[in-house]
N, C-alpha and C. Protein backbone atom coordinates (compact mmCIF):
# COMPACT_ATOMS: atom_id res chain seq x y z
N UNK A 1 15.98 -10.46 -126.75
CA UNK A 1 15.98 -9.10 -127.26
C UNK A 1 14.56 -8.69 -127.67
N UNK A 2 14.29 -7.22 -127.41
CA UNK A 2 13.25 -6.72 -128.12
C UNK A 2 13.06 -6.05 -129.23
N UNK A 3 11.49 -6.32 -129.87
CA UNK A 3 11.81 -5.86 -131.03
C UNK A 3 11.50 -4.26 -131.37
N UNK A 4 12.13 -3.27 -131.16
CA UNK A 4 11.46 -1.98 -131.85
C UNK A 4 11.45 -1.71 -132.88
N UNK A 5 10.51 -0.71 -133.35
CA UNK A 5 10.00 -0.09 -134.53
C UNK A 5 11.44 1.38 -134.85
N UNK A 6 12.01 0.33 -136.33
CA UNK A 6 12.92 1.28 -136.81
C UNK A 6 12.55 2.14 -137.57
N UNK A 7 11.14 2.14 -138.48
CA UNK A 7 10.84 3.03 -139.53
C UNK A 7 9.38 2.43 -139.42
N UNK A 8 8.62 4.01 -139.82
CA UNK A 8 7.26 3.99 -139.93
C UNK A 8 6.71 4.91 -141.52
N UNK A 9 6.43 3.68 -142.37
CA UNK A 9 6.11 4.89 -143.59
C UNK A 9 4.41 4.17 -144.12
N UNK A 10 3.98 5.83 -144.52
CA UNK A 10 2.78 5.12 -144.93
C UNK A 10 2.68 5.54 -146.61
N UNK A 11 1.59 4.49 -147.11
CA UNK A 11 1.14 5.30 -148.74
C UNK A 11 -0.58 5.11 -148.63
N UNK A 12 -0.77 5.75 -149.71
CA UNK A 12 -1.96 5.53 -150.31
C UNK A 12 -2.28 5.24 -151.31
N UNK A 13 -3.13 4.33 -151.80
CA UNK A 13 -3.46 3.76 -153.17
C UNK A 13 -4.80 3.70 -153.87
N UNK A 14 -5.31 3.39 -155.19
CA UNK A 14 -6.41 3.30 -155.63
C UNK A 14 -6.84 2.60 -156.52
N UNK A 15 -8.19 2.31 -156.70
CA UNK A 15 -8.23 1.61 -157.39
C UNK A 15 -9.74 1.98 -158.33
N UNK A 16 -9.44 2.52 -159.09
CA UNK A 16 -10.88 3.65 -160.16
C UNK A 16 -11.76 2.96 -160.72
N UNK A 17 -11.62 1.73 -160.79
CA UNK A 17 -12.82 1.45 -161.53
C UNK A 17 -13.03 -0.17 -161.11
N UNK A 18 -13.84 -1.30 -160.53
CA UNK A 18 -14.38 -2.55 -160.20
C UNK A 18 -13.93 -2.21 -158.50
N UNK A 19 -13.81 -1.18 -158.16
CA UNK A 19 -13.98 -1.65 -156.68
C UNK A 19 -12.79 -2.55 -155.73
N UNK A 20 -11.73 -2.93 -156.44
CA UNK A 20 -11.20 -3.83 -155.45
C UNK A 20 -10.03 -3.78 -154.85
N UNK A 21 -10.76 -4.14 -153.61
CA UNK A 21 -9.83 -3.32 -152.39
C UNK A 21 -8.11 -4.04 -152.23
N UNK A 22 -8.57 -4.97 -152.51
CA UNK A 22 -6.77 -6.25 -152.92
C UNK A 22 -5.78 -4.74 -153.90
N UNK A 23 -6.48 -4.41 -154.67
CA UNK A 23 -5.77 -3.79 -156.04
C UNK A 23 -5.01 -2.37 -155.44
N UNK A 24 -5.98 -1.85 -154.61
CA UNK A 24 -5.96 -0.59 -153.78
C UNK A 24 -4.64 -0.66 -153.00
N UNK A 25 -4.93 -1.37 -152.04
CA UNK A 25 -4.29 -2.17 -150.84
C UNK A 25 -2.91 -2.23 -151.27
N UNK A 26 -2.68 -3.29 -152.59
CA UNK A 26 -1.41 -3.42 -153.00
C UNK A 26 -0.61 -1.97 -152.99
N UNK A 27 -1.65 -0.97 -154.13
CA UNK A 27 -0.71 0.30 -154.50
C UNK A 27 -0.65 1.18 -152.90
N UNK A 28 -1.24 0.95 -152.42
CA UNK A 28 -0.90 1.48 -151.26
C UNK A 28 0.24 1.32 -150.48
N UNK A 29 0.52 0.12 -150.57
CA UNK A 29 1.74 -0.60 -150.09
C UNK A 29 2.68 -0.01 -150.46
N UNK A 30 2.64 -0.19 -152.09
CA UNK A 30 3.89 -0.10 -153.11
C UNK A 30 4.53 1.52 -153.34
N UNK A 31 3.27 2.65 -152.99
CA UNK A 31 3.26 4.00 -153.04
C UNK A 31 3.86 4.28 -151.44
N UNK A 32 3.63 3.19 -150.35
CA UNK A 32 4.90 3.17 -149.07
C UNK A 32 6.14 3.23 -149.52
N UNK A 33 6.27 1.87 -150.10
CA UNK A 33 7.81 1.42 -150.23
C UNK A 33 8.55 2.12 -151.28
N UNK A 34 7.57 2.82 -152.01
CA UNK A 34 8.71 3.93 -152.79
C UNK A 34 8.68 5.25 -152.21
N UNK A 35 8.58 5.47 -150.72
CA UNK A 35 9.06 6.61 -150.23
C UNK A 35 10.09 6.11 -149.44
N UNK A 36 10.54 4.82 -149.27
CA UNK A 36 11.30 3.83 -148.00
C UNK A 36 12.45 3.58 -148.55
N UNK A 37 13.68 3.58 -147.73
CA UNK A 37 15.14 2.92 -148.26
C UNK A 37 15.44 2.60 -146.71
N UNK A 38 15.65 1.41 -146.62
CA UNK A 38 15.91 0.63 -145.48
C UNK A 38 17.80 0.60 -145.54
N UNK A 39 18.57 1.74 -146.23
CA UNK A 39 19.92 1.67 -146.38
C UNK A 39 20.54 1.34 -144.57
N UNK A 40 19.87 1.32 -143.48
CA UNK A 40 20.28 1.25 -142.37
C UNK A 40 20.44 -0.50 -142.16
N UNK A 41 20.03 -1.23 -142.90
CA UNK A 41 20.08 -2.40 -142.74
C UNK A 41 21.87 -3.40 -143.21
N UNK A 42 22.02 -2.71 -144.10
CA UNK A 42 23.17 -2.76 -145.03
C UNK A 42 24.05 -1.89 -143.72
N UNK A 43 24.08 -1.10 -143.41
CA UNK A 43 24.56 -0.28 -143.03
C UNK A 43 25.25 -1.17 -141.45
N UNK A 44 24.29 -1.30 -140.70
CA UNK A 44 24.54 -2.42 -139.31
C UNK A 44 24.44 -3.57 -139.39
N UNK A 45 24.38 -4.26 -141.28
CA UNK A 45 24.72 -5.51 -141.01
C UNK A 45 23.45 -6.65 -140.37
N UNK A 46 22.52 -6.08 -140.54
CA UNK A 46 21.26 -6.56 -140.27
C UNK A 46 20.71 -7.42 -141.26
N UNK A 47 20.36 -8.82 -140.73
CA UNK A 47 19.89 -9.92 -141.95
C UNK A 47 18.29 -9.66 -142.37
N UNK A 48 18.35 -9.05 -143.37
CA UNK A 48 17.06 -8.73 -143.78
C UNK A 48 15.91 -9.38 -143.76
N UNK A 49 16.34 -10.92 -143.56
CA UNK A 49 15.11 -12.14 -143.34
C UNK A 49 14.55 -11.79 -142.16
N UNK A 50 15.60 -11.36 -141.07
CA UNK A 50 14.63 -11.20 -139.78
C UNK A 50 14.01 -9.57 -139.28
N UNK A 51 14.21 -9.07 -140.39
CA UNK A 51 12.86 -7.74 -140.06
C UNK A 51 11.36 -8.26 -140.03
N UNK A 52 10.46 -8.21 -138.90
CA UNK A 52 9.58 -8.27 -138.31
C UNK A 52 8.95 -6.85 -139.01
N UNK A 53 8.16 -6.56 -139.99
CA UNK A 53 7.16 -6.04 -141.25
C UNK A 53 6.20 -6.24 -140.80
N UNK A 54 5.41 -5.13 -140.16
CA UNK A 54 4.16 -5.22 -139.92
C UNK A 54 2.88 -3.88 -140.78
N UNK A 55 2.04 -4.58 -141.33
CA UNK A 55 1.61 -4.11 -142.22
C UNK A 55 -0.08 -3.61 -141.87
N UNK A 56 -0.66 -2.24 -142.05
CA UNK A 56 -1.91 -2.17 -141.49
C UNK A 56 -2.87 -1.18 -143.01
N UNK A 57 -3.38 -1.93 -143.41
CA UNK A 57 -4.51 -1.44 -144.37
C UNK A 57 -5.57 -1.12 -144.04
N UNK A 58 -5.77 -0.22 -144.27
CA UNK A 58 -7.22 0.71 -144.11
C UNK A 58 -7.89 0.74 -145.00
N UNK A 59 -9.07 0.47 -145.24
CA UNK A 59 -10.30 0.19 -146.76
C UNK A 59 -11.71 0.13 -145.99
N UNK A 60 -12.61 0.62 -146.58
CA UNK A 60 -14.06 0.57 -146.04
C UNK A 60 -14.64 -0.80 -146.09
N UNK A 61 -14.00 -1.51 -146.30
CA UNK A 61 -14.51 -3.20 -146.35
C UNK A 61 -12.61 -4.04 -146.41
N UNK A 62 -12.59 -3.97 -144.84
CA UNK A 62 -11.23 -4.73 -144.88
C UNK A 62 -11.40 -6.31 -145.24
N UNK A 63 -12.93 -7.18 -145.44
CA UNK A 63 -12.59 -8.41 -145.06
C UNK A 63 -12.72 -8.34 -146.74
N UNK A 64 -12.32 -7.75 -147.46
CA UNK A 64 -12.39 -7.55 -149.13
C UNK A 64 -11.04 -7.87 -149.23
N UNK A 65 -10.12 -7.33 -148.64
CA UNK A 65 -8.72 -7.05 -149.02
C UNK A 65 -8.10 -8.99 -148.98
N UNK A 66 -7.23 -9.32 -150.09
CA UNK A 66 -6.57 -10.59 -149.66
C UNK A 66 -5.37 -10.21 -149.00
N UNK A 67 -5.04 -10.62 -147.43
CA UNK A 67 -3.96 -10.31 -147.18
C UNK A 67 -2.78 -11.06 -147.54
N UNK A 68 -2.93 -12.02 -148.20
CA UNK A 68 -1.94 -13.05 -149.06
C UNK A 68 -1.03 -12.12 -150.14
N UNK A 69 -1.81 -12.12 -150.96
CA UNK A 69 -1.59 -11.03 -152.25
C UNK A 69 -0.80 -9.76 -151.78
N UNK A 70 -1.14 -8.87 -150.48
CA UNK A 70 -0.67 -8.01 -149.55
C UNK A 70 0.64 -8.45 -149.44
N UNK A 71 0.68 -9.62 -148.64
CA UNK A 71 2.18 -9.92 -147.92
C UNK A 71 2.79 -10.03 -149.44
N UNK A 72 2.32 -10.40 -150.55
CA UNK A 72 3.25 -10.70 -151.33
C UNK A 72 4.18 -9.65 -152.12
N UNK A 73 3.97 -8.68 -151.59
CA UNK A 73 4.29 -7.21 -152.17
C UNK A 73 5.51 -6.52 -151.19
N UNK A 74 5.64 -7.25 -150.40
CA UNK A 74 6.44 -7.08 -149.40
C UNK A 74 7.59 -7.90 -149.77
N UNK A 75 9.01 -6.92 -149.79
CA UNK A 75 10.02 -7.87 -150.53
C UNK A 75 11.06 -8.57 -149.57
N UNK A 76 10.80 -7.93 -148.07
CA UNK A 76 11.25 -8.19 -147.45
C UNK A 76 10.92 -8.41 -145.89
N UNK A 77 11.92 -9.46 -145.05
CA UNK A 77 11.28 -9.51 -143.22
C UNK A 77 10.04 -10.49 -143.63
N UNK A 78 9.80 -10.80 -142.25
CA UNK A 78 8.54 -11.64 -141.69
C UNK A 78 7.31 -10.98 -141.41
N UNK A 79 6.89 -11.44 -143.11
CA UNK A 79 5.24 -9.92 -142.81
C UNK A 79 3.91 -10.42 -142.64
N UNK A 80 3.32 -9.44 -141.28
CA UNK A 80 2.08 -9.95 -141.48
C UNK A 80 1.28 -8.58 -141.67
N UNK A 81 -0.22 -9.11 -142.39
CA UNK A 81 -1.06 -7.94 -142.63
C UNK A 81 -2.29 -7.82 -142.07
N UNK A 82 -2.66 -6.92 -141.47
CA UNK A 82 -4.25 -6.68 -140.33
C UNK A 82 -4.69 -5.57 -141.34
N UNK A 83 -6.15 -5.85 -141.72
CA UNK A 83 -6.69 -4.83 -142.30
C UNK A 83 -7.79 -3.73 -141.40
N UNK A 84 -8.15 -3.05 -141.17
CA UNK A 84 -8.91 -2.21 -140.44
C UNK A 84 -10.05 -1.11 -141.45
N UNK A 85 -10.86 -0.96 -140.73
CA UNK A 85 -11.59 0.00 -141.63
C UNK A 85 -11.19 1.35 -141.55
N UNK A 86 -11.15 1.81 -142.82
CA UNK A 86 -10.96 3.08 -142.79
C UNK A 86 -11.02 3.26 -144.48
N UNK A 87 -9.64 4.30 -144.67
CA UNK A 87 -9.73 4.62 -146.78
C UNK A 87 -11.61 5.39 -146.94
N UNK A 88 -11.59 5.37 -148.33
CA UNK A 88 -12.52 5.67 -148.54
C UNK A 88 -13.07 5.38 -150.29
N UNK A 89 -14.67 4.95 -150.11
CA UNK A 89 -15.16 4.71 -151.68
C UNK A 89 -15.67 5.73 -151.62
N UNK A 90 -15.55 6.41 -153.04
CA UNK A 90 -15.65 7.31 -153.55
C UNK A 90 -16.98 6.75 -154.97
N UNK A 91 -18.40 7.25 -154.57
CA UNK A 91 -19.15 6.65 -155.80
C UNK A 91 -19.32 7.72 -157.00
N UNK A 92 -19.09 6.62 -158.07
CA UNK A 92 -19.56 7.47 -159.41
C UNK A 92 -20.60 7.25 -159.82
N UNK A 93 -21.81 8.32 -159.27
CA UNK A 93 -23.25 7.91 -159.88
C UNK A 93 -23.14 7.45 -161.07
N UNK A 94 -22.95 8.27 -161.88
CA UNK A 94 -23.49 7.77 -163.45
C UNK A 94 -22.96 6.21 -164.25
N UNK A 95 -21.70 6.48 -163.68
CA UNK A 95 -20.92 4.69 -163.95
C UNK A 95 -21.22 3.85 -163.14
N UNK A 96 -22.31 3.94 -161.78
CA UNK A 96 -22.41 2.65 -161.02
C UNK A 96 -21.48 2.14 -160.43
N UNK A 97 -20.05 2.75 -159.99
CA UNK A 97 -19.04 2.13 -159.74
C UNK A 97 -18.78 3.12 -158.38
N UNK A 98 -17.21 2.28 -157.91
CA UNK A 98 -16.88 3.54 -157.17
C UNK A 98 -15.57 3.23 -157.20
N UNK A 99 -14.90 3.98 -156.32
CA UNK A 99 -13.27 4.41 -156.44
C UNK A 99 -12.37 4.20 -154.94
N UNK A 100 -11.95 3.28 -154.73
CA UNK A 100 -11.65 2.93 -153.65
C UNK A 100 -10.18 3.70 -153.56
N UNK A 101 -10.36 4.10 -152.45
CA UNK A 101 -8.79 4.53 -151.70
C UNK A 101 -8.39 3.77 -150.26
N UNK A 102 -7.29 3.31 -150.44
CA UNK A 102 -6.66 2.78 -149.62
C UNK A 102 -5.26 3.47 -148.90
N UNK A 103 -5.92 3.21 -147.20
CA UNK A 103 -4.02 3.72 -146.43
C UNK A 103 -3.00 2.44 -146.60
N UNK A 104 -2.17 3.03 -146.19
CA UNK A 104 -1.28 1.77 -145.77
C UNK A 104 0.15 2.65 -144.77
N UNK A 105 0.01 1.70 -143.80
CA UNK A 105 1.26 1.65 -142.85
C UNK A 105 2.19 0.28 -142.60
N UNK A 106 3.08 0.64 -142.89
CA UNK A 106 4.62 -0.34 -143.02
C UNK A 106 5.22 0.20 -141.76
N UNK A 107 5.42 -0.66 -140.69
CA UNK A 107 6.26 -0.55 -139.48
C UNK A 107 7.38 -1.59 -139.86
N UNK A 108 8.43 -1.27 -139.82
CA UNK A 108 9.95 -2.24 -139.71
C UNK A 108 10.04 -2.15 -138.19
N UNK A 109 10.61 -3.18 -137.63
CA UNK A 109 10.99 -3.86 -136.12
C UNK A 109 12.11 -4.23 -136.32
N UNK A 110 13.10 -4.21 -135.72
CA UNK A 110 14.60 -4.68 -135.21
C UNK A 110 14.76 -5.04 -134.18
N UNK A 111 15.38 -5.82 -133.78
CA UNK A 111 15.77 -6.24 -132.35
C UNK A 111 16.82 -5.87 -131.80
N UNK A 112 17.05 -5.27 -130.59
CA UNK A 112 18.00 -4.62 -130.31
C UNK A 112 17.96 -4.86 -128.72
């Protein structure tokens, strides 16, 4: 069987003050999964262990992001995470800092 893409949701996240893109990344995730209800799973009886969760973060410095910490935010399926450049830092002259924004896209796969 193959696997298609049952749901595509994205978020965005941030992180205001030390820069770090892990922190971003996460709320990005988490600002996905609270627009997401996977009630179709329950619904057809689908074993939630085998959703195939594929996860794509966008940050101006992806090799920043831990994708460990990532997958771990994921409550469910077999997830993996690819980071890519994109998001955006946002600098605050006067504080020396900057303000990271992070995308995030959550693809669910089913086999059918």
């Amino acid at each position: 069987m193959a696997l298609h893409r049952a749901i595509l949701e994205m978020g965005t996240g941030n992180d205001l003050h030390g820069g770090d893109y892990t922190k971003a990344a996460i709320r990005a995730v988490e600002d996905a999964l609270h627009h997401s209800s996977l009630t179709f799973i329950r619904a057809l009886n689908i074993d939630k262990d085998t959703l195939q969760v594929d996860v794509t973060i966008g940050v101006q410095k992806p090799e920043e992001v831990n994708t460990q910490q990532v997958k771990a935010a994921l409550p469910v399926g077999k997830v993996s995470v690819q980071t890519v450049k994109g998001g955006l830092d946002v600098e605050d002259e006067i504080a020396g800092d900057i303000v990271v924004v992070a995308s995030a896209a959550i693809e669910v796969r089913i086999e059918r």
